[in-house]
C-alpha atoms as a PDB file:
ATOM      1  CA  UNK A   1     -24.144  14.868  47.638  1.00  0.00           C
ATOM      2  CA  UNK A   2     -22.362  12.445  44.992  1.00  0.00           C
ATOM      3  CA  UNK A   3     -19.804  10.238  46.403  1.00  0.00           C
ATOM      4  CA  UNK A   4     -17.507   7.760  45.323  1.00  0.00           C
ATOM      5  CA  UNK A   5     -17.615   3.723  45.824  1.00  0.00           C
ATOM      6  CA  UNK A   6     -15.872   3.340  49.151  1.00  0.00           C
ATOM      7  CA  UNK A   7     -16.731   3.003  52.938  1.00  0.00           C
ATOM      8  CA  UNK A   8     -17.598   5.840  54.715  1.00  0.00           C
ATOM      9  CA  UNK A   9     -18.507   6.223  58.422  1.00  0.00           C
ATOM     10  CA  UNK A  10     -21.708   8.606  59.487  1.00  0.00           C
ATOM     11  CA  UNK A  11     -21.662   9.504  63.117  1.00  0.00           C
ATOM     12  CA  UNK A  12     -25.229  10.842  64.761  1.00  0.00           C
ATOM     13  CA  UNK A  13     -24.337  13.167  67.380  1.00  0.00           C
ATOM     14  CA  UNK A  14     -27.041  15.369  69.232  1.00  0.00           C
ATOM     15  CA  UNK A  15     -27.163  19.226  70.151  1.00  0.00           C
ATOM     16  CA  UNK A  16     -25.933  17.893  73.384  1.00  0.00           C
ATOM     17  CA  UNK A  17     -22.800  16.379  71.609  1.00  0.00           C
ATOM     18  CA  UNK A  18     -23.515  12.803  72.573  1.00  0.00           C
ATOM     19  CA  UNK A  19     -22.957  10.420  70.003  1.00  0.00           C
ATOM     20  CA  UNK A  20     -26.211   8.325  69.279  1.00  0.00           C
ATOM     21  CA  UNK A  21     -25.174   6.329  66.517  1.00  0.00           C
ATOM     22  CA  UNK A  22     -22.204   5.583  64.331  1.00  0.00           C
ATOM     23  CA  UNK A  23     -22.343   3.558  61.310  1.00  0.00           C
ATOM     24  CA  UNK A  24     -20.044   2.009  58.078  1.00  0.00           C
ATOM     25  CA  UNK A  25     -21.298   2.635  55.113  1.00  0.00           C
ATOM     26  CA  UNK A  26     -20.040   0.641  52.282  1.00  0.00           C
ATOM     27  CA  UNK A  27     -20.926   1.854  48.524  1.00  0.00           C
ATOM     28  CA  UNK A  28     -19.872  -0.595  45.628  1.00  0.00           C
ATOM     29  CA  UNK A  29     -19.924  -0.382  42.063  1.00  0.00           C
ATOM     30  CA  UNK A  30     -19.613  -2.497  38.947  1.00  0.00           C
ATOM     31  CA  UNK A  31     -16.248  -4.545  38.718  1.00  0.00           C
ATOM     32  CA  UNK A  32     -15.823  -2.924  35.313  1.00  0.00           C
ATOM     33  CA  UNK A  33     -16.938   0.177  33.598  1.00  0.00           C
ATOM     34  CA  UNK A  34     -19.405  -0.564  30.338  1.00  0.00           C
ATOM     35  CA  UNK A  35     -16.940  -1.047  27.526  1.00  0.00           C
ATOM     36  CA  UNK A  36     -17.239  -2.972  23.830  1.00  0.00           C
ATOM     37  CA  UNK A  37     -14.916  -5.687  24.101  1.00  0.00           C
ATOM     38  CA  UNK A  38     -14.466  -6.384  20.477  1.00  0.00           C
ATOM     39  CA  UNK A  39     -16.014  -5.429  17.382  1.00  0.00           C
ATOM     40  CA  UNK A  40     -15.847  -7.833  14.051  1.00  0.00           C
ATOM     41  CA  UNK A  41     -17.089  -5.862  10.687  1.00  0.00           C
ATOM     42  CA  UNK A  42     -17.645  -7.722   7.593  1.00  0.00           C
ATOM     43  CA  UNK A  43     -18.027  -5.576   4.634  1.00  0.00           C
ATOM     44  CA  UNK A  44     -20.133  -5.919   1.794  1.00  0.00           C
ATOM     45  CA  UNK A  45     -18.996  -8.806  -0.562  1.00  0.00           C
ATOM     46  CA  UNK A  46     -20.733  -7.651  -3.690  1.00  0.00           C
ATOM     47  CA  UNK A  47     -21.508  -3.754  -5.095  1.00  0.00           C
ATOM     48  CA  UNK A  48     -25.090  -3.601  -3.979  1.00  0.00           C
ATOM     49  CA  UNK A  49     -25.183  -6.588  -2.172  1.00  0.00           C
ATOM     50  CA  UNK A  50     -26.157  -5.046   1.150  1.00  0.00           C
ATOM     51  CA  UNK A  51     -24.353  -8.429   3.032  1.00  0.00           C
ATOM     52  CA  UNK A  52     -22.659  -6.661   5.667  1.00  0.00           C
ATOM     53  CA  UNK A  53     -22.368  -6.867   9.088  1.00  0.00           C
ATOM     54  CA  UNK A  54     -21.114  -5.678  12.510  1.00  0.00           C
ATOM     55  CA  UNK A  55     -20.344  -8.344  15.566  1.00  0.00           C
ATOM     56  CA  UNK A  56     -19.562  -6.718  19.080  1.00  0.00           C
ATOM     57  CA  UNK A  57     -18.717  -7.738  22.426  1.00  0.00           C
ATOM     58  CA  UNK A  58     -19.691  -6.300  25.696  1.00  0.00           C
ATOM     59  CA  UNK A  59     -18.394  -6.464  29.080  1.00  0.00           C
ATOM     60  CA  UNK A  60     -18.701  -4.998  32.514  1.00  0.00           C
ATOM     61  CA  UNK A  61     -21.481  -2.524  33.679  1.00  0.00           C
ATOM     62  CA  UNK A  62     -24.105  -4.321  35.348  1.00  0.00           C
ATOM     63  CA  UNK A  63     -26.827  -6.716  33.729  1.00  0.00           C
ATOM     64  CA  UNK A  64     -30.291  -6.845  33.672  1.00  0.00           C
ATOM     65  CA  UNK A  65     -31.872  -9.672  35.322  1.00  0.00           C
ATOM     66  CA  UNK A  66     -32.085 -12.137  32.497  1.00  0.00           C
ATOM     67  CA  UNK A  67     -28.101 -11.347  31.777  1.00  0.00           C
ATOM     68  CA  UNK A  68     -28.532  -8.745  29.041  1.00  0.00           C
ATOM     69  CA  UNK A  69     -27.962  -4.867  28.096  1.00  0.00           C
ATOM     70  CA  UNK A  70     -29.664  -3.182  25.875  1.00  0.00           C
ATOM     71  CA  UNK A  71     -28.428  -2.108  22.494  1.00  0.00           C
ATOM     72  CA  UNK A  72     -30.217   0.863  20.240  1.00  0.00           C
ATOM     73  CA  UNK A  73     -28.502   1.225  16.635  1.00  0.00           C
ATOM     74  CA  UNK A  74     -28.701   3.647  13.821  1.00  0.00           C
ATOM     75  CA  UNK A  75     -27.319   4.928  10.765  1.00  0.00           C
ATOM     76  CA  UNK A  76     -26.112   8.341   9.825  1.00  0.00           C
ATOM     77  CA  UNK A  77     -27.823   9.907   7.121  1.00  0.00           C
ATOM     78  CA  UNK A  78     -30.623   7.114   7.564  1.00  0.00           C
ATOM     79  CA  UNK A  79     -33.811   8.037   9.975  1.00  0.00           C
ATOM     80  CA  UNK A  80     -35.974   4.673   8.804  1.00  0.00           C
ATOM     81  CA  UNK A  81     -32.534   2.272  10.152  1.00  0.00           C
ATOM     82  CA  UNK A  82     -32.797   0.784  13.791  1.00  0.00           C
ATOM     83  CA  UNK A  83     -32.012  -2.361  15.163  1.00  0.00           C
ATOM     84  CA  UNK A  84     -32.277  -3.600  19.122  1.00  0.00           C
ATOM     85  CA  UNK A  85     -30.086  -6.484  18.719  1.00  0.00           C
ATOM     86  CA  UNK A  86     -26.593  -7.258  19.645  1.00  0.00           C
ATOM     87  CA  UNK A  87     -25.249  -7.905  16.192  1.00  0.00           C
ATOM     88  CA  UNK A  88     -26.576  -6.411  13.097  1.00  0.00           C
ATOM     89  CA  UNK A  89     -26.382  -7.446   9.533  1.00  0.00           C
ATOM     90  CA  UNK A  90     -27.835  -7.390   6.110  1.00  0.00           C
ATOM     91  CA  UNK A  91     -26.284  -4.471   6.058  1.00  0.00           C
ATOM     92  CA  UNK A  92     -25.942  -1.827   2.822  1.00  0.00           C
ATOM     93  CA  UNK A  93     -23.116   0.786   3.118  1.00  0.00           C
ATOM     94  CA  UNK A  94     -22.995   3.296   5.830  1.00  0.00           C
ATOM     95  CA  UNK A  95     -21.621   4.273   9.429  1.00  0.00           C
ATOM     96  CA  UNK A  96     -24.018   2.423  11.936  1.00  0.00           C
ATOM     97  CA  UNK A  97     -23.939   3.872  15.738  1.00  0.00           C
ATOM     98  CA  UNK A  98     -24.725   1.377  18.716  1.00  0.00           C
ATOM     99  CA  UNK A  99     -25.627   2.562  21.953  1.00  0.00           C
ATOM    100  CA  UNK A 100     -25.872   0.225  24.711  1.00  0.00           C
ATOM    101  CA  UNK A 101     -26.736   0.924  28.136  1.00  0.00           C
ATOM    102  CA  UNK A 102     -26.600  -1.524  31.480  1.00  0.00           C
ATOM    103  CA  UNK A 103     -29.327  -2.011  33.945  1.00  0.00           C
ATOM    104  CA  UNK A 104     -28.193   0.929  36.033  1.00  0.00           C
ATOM    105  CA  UNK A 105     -28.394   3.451  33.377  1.00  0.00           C
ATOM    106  CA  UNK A 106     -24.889   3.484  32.074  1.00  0.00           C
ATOM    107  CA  UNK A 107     -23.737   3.881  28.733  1.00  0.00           C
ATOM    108  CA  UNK A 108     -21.478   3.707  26.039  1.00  0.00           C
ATOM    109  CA  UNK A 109     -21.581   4.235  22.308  1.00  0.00           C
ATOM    110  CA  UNK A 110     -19.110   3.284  19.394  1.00  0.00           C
ATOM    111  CA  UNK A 111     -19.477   3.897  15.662  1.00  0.00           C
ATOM    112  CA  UNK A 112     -18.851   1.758  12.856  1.00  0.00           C
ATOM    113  CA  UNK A 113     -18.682   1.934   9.148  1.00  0.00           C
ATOM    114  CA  UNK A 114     -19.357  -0.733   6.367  1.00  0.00           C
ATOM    115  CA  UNK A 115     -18.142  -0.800   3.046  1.00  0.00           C
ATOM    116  CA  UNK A 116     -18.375  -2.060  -0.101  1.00  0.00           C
ATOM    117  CA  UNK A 117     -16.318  -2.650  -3.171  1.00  0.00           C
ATOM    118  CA  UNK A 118     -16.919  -0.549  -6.534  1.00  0.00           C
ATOM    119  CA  UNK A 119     -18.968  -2.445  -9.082  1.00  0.00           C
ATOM    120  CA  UNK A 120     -16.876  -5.039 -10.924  1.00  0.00           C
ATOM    121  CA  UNK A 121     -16.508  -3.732 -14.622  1.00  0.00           C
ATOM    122  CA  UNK A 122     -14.600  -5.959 -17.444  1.00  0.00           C
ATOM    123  CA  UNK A 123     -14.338  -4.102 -21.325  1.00  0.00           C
ATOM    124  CA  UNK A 124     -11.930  -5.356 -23.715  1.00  0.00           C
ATOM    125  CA  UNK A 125     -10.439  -3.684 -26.627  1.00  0.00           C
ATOM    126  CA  UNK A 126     -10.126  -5.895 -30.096  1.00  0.00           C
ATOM    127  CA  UNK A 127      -7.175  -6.185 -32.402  1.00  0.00           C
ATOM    128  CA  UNK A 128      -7.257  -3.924 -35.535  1.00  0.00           C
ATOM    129  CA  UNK A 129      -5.414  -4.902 -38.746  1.00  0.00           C
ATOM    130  CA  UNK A 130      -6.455  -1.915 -41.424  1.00  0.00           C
ATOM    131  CA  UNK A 131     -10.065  -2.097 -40.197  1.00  0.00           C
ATOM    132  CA  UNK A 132     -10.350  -5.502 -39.429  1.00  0.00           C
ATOM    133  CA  UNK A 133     -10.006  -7.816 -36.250  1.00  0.00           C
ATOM    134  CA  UNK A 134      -8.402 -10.398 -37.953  1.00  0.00           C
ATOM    135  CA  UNK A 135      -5.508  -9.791 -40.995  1.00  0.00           C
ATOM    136  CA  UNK A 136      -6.397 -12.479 -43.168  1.00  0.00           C
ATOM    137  CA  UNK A 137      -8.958 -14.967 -44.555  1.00  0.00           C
ATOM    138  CA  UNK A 138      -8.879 -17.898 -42.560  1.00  0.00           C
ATOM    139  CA  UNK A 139      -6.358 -16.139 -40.432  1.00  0.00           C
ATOM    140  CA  UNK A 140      -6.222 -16.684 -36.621  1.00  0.00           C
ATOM    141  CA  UNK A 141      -4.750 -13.924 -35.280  1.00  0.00           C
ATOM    142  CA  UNK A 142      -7.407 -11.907 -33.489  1.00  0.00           C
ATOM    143  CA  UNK A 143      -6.743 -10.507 -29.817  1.00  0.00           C
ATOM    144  CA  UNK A 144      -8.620  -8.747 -26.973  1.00  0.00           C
ATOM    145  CA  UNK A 145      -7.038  -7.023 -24.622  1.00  0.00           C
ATOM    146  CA  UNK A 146      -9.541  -6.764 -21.083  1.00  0.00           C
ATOM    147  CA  UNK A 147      -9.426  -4.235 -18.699  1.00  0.00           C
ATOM    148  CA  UNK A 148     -10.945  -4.892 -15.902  1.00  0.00           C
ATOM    149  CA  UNK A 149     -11.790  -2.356 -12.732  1.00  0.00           C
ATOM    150  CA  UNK A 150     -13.870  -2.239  -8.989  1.00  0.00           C
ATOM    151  CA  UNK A 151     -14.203  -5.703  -6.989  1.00  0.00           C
ATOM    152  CA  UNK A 152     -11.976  -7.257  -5.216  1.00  0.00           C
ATOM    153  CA  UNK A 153      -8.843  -8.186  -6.623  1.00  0.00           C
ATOM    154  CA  UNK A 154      -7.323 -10.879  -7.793  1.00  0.00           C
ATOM    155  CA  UNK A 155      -9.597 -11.835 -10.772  1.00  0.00           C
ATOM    156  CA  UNK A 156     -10.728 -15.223 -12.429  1.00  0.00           C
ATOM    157  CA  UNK A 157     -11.248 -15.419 -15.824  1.00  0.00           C
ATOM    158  CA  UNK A 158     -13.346 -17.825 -17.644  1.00  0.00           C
ATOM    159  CA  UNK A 159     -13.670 -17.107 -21.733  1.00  0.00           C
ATOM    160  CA  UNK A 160     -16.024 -18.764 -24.131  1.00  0.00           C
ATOM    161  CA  UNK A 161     -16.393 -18.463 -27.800  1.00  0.00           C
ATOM    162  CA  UNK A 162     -20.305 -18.984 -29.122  1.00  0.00           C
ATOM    163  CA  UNK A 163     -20.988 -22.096 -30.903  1.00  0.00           C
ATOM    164  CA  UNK A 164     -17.417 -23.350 -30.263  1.00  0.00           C
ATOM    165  CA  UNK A 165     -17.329 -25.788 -27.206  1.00  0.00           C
ATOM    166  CA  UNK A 166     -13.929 -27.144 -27.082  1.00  0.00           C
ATOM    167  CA  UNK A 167     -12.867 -22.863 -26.567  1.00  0.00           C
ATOM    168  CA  UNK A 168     -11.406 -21.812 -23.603  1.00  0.00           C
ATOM    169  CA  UNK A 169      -8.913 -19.311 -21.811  1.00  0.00           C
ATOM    170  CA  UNK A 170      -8.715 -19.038 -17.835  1.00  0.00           C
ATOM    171  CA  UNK A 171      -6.159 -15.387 -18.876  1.00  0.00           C
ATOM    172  CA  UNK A 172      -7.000 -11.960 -18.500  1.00  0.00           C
ATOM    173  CA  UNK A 173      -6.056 -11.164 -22.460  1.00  0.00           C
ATOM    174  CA  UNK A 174      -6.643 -13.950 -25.596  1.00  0.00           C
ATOM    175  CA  UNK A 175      -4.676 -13.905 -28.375  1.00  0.00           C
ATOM    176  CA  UNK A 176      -4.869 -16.087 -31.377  1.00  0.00           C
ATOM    177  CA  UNK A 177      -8.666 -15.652 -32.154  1.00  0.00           C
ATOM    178  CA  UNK A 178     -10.269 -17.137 -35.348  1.00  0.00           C
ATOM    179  CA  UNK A 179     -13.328 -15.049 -36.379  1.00  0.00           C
ATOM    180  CA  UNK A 180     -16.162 -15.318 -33.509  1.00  0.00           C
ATOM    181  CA  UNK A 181     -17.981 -13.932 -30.610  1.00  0.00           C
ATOM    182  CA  UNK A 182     -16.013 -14.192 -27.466  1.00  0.00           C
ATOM    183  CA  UNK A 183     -17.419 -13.922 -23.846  1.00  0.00           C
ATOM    184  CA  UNK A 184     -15.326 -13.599 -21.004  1.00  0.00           C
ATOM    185  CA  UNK A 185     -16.663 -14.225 -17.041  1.00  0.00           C
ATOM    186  CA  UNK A 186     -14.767 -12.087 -14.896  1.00  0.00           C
ATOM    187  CA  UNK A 187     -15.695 -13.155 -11.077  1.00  0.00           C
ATOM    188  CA  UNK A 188     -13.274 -11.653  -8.011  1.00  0.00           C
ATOM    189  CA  UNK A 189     -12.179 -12.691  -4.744  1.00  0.00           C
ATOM    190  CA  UNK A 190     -15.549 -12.485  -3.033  1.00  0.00           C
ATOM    191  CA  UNK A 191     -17.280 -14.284  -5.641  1.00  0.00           C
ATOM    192  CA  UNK A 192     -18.648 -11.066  -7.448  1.00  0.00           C
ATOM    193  CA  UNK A 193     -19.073 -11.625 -11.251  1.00  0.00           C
END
């Protein structure tokens, strides 16, 4: 029969009703059931950048004999994904399961799911004076407006003009364009560009 840790006492007593034998039994268990501690996910940095990963800590239960538990991990939706390790990362989107069991047997499982941003997309609308970008000859009076969408917000904007080094703009729209091609860099908080 199952019992709980404790001491118990077994008495041995014949047909007779002598008592041969009596004896305290002590059962024990682990100081603390198998739990995960703490749990750190980083999510992806960049769309499609497949940087993630997933830090836990584990406590209680009882240890192997070289101080370890073992961990099995997969990911929904994903048959070919397994990892043995405590931490996982180079991770691409998805919710990642982690199993880990102590050297008795006993287990626990958490799930966890990584993220990642929507892919960072700039497009910029020009200026339009009957037709044209610009309303005169000579004229500097050009403008984009950018829209930009996805990453990680806030934005940095670097903007260039071909064949004109001493152009620059660090703002979102320019204004005040001379005829030209413009290029804008948009990178985001993670370093996405």
């Amino acid at each position: 029969f199952v019992v709980k840790a404790g001491t118990y006492t077994v008495s041995v007593t014949d047909a007779n009703g002598c008592q041969l034998a009596e004896e305290n039994i002590t059962l024990t268990q682990p100081d603390a059931p198998l739990t995960i501690d703490s749990s750190i996910i980083q999510n992806i940095s960049c769309f499609g950048a497949d940087d993630g990963s997933i830090d836990i800590t584990v406590s209680g239960g009882t240890v192997n004999s070289g101080g370890l538990y073992t961990f099995s991990w997969t990911k929904l939706g994903d048959s070919s994904f397994s990892a043995t390790t405590e931490d996982i990362s180079n991770l691409s989107p998805g919710t990642y399961i982690v199993t880990i069991t102590d050297a008795n047997g006993c287990s626990t499982s958490e799930q966890y799911t990584v993220t990642e941003p929507q892919l960072l997309v700039a497009s910029g609308t020009k200026s339009s004076h009957n037709g044209f970008e610009i309303t005169c000859n000579g004229a500097d009076d050009g403008s984009i407006d950018l829209t930009v969408s996805g990453g990680t917000s806030p934005y940095v904007y670097s903007w260039t003009k071909t064949g004109d080094d001493s152009y620059s703009s660090s703002s979102e729209d320019v204004s005040d364009l001379s005829p030209g091609t413009y290029q804008v860099n948009v990178t985001d908080a993670n370093g996405c560009s």
